[in-house]
PDB file of N, CA and C in Angstrom:
ATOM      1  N   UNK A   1      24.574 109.818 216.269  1.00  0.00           N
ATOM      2  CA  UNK A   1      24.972 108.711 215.392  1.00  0.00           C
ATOM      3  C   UNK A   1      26.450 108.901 215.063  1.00  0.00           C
ATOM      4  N   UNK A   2      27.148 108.088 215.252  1.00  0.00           N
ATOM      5  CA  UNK A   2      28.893 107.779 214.876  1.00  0.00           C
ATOM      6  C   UNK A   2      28.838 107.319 213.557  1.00  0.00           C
ATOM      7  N   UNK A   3      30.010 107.283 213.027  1.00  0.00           N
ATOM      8  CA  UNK A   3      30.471 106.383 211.089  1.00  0.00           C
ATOM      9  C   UNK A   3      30.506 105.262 211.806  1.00  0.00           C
ATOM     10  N   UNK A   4      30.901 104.739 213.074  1.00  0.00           N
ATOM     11  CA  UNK A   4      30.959 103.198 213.287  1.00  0.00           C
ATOM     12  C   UNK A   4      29.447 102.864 212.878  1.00  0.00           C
ATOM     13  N   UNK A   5      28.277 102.952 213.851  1.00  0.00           N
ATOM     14  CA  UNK A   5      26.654 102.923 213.413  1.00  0.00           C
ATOM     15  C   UNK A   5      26.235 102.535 212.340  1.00  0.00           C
ATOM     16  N   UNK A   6      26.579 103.530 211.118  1.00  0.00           N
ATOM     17  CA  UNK A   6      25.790 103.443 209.866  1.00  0.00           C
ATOM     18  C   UNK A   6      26.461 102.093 209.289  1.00  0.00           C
ATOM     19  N   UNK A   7      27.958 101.948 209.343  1.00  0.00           N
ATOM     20  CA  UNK A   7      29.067 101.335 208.456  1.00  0.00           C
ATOM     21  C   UNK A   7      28.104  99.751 209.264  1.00  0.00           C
ATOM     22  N   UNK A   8      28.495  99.888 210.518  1.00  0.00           N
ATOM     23  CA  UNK A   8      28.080  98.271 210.925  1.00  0.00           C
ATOM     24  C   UNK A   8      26.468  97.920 210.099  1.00  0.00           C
ATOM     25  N   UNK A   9      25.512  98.902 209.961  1.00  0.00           N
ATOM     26  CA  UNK A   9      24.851  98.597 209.384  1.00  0.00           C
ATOM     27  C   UNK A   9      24.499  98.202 207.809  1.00  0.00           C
ATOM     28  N   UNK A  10      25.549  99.151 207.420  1.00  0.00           N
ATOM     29  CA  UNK A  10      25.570  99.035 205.571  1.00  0.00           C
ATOM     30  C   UNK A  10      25.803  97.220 206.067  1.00  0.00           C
ATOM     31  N   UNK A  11      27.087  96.782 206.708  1.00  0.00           N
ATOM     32  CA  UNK A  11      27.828  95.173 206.505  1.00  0.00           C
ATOM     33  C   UNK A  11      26.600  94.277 206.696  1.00  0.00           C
ATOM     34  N   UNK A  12      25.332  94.467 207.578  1.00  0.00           N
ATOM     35  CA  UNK A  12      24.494  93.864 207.778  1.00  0.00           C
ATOM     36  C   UNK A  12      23.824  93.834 206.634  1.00  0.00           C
ATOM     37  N   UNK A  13      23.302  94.928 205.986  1.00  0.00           N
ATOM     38  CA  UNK A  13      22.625  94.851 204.904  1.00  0.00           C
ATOM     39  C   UNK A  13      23.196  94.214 203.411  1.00  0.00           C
ATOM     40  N   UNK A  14      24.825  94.125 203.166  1.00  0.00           N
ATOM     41  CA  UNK A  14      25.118  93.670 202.213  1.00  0.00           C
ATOM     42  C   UNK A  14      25.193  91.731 202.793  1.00  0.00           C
ATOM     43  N   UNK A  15      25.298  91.218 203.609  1.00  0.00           N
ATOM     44  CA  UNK A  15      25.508  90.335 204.139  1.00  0.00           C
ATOM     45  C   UNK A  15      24.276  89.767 204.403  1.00  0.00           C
ATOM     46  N   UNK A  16      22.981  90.323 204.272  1.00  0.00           N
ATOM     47  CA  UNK A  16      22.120  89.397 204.635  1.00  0.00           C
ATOM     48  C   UNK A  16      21.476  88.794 203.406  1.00  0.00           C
ATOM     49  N   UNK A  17      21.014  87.499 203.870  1.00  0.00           N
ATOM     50  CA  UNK A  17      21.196  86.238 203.120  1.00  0.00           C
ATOM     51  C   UNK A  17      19.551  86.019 202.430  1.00  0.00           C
ATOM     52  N   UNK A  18      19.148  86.447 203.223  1.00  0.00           N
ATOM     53  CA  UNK A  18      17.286  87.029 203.319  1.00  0.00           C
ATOM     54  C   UNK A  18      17.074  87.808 202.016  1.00  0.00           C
ATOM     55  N   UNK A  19      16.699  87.726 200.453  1.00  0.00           N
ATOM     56  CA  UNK A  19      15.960  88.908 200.152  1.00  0.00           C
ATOM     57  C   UNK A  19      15.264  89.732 200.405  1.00  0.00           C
ATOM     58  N   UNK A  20      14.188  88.875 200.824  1.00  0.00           N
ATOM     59  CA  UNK A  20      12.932  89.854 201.665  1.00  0.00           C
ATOM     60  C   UNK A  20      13.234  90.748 202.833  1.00  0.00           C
ATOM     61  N   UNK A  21      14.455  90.011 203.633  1.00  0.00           N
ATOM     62  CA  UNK A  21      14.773  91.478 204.578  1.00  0.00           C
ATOM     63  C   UNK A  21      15.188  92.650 203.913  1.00  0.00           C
ATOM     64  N   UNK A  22      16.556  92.120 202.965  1.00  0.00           N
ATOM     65  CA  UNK A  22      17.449  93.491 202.462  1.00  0.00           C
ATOM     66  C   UNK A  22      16.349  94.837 202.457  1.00  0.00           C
ATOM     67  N   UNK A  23      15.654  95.052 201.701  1.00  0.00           N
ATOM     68  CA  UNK A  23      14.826  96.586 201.879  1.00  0.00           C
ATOM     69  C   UNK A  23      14.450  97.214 202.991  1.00  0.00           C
ATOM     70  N   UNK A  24      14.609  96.212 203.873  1.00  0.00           N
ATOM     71  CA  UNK A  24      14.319  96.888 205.563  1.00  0.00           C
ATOM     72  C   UNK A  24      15.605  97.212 206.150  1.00  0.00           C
ATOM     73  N   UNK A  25      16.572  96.709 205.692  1.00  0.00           N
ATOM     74  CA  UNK A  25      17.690  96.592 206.140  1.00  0.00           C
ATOM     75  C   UNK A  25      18.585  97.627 205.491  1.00  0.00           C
ATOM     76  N   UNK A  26      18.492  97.964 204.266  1.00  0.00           N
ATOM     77  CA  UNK A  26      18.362  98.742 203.420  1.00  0.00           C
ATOM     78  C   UNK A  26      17.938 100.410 204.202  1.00  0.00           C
ATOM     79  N   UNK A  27      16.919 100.254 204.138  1.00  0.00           N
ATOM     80  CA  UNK A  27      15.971 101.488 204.989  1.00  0.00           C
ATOM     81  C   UNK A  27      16.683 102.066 205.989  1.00  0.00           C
ATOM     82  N   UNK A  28      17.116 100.467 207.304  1.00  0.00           N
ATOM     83  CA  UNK A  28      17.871 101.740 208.515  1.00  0.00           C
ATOM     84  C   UNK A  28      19.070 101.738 208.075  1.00  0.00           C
ATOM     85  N   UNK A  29      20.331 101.389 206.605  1.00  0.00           N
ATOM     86  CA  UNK A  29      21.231 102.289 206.338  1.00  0.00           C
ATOM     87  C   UNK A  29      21.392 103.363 206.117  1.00  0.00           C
ATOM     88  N   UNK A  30      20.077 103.893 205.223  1.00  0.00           N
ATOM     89  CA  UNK A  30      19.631 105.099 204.662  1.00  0.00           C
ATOM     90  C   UNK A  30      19.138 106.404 206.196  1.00  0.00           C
ATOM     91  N   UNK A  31      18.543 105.930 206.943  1.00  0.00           N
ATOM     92  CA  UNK A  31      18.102 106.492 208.385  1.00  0.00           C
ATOM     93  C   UNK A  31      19.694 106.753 208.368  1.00  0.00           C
ATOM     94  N   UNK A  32      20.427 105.897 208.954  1.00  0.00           N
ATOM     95  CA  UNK A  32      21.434 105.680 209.458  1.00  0.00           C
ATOM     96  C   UNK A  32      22.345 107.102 208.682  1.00  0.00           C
ATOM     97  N   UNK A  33      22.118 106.737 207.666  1.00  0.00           N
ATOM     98  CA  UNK A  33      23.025 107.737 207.050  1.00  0.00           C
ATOM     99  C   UNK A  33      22.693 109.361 207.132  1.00  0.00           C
ATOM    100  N   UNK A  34      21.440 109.122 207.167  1.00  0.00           N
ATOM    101  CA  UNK A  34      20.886 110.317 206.723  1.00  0.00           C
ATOM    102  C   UNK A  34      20.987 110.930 208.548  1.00  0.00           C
ATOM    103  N   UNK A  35      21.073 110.427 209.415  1.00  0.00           N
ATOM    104  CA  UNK A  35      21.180 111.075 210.535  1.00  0.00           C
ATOM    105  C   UNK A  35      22.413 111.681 210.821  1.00  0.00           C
ATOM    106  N   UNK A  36      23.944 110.519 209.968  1.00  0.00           N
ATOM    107  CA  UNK A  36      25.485 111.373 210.616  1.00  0.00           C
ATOM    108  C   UNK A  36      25.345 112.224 209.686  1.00  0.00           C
ATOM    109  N   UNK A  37      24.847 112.111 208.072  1.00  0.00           N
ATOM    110  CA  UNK A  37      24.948 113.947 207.535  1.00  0.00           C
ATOM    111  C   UNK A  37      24.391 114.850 208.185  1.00  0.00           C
ATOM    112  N   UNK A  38      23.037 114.652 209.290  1.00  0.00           N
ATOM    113  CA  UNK A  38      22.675 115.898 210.101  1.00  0.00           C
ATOM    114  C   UNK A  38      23.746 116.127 211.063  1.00  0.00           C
ATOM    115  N   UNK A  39      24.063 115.412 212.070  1.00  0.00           N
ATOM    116  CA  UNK A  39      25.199 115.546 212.450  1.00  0.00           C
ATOM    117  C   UNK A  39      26.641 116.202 212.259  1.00  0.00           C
ATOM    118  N   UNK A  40      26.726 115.480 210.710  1.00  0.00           N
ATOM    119  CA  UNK A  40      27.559 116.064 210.156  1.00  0.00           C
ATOM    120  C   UNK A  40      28.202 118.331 209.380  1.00  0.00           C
ATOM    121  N   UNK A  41      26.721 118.227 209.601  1.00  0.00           N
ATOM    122  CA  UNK A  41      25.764 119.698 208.913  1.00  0.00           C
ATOM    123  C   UNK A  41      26.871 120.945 209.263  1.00  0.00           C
ATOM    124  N   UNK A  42      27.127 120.719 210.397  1.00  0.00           N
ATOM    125  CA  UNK A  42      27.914 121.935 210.916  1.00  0.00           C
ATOM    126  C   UNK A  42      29.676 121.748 211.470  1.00  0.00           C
ATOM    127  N   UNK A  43      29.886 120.678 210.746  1.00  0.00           N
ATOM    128  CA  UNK A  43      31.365 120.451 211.040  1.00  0.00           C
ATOM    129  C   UNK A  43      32.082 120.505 209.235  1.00  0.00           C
ATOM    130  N   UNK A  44      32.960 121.036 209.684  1.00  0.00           N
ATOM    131  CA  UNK A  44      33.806 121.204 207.926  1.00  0.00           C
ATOM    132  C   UNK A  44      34.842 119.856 208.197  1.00  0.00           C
ATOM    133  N   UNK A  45      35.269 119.267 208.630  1.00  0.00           N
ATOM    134  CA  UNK A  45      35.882 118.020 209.024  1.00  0.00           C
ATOM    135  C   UNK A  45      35.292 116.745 208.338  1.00  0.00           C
ATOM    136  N   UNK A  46      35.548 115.881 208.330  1.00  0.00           N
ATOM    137  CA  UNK A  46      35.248 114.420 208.192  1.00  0.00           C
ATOM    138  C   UNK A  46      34.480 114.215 206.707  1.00  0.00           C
ATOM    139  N   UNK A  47      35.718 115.009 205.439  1.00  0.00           N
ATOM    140  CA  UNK A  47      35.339 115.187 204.364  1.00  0.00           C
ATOM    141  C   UNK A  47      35.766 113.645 203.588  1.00  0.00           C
ATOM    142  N   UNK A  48      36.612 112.548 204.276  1.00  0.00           N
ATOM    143  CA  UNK A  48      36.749 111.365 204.180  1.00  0.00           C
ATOM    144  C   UNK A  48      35.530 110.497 204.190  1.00  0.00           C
ATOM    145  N   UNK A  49      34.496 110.538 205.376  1.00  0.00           N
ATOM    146  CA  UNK A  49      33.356 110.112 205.594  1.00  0.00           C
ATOM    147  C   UNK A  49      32.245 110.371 204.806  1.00  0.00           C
ATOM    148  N   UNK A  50      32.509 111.847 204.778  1.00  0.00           N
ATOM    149  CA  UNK A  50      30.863 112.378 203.968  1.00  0.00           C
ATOM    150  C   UNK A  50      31.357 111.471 202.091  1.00  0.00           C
ATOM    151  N   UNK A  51      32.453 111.423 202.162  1.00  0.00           N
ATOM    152  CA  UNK A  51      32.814 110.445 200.750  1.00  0.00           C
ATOM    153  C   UNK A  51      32.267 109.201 200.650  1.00  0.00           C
ATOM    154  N   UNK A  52      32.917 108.454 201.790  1.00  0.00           N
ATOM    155  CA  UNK A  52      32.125 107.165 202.203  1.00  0.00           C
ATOM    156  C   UNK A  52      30.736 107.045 202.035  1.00  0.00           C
ATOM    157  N   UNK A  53      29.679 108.154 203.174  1.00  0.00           N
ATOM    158  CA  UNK A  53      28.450 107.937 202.928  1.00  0.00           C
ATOM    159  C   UNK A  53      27.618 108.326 201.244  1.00  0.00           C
ATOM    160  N   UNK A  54      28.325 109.333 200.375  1.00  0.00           N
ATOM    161  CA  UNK A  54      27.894 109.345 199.396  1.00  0.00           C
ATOM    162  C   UNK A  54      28.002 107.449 198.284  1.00  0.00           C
ATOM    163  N   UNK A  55      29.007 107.914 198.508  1.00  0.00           N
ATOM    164  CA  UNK A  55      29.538 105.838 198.035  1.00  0.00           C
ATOM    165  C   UNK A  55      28.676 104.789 198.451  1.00  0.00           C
ATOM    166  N   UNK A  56      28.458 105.008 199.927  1.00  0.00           N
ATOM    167  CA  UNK A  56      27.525 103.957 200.408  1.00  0.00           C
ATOM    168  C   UNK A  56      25.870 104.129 199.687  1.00  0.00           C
ATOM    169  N   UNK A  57      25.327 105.298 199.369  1.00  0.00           N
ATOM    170  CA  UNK A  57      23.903 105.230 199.127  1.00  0.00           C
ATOM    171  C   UNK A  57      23.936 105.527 197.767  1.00  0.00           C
ATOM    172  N   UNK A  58      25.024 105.043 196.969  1.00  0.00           N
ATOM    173  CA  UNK A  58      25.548 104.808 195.435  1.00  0.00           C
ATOM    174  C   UNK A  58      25.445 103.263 195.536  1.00  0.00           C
ATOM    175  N   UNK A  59      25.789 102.646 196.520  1.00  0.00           N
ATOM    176  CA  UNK A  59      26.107 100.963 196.551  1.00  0.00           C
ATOM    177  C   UNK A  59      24.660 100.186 196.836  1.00  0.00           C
ATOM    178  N   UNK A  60      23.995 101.481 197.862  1.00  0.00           N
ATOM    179  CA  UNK A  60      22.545 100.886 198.409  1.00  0.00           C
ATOM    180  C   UNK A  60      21.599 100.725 196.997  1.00  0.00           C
ATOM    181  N   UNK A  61      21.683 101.394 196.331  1.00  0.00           N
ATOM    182  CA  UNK A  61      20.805 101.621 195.118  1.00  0.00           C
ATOM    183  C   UNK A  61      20.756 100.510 194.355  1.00  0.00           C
ATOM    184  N   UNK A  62      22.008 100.222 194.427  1.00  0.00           N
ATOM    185  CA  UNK A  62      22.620  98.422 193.359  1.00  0.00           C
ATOM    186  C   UNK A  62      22.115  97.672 194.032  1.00  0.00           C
ATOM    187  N   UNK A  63      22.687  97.562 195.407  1.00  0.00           N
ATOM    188  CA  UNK A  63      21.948  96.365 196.046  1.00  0.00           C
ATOM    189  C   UNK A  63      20.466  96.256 196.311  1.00  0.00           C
ATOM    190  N   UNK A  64      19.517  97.259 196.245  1.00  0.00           N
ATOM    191  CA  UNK A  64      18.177  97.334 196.479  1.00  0.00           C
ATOM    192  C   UNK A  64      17.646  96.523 194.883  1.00  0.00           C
ATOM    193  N   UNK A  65      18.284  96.838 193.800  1.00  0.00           N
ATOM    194  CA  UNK A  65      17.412  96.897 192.569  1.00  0.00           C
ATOM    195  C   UNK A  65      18.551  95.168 192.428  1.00  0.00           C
ATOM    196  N   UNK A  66      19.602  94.787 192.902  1.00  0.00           N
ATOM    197  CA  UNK A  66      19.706  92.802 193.274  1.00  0.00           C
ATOM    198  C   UNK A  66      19.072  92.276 194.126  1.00  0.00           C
ATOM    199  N   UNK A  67      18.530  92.643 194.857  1.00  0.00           N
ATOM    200  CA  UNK A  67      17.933  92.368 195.890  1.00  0.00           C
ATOM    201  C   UNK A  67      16.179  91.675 194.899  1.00  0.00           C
ATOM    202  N   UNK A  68      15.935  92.458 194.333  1.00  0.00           N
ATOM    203  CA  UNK A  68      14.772  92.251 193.526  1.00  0.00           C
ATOM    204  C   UNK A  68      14.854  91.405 192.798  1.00  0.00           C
ATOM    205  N   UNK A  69      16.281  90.882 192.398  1.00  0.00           N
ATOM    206  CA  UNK A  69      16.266  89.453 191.443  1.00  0.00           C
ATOM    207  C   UNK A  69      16.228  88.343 192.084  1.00  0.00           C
ATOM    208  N   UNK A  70      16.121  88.186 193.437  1.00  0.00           N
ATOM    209  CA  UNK A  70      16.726  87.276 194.342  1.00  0.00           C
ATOM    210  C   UNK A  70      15.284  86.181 193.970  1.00  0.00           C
TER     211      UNK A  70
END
């Protein structure tokens, strides 16, 4: 898994227009993410990114619990 991967996916998930999808959509950001931190596990590098993905599943949380007002 690349930062391009997860990122194209977070844009899908904030962008979709669907309530009822967002939580699925939601889900493979979280996969998504949770696969470049394995990835990530053994490199001391790309301390820019691992920022990003913390941020991103700070943002997923908001949008999961708007998603519910829809």
């Amino acid at each position: 898994m690349n930062n391009q991967e997860w990122e194209e996916l977070y844009l899908l998930a904030t962008t979709e227009v669907d309530g009822r999808r967002v939580p699925e959509r939601v889900a493979a950001v979280r996969e998504a993410i949770r696969a470049r931190l394995q990835d990530l596990e053994t490199s001391s590098d790309h301390h820019e990114e691992r920022v990003r993905l913390a941020s991103t599943l700070k943002r997923l949380g908001w949008l999961e619990v708007e998603a519910q007002k829809w």
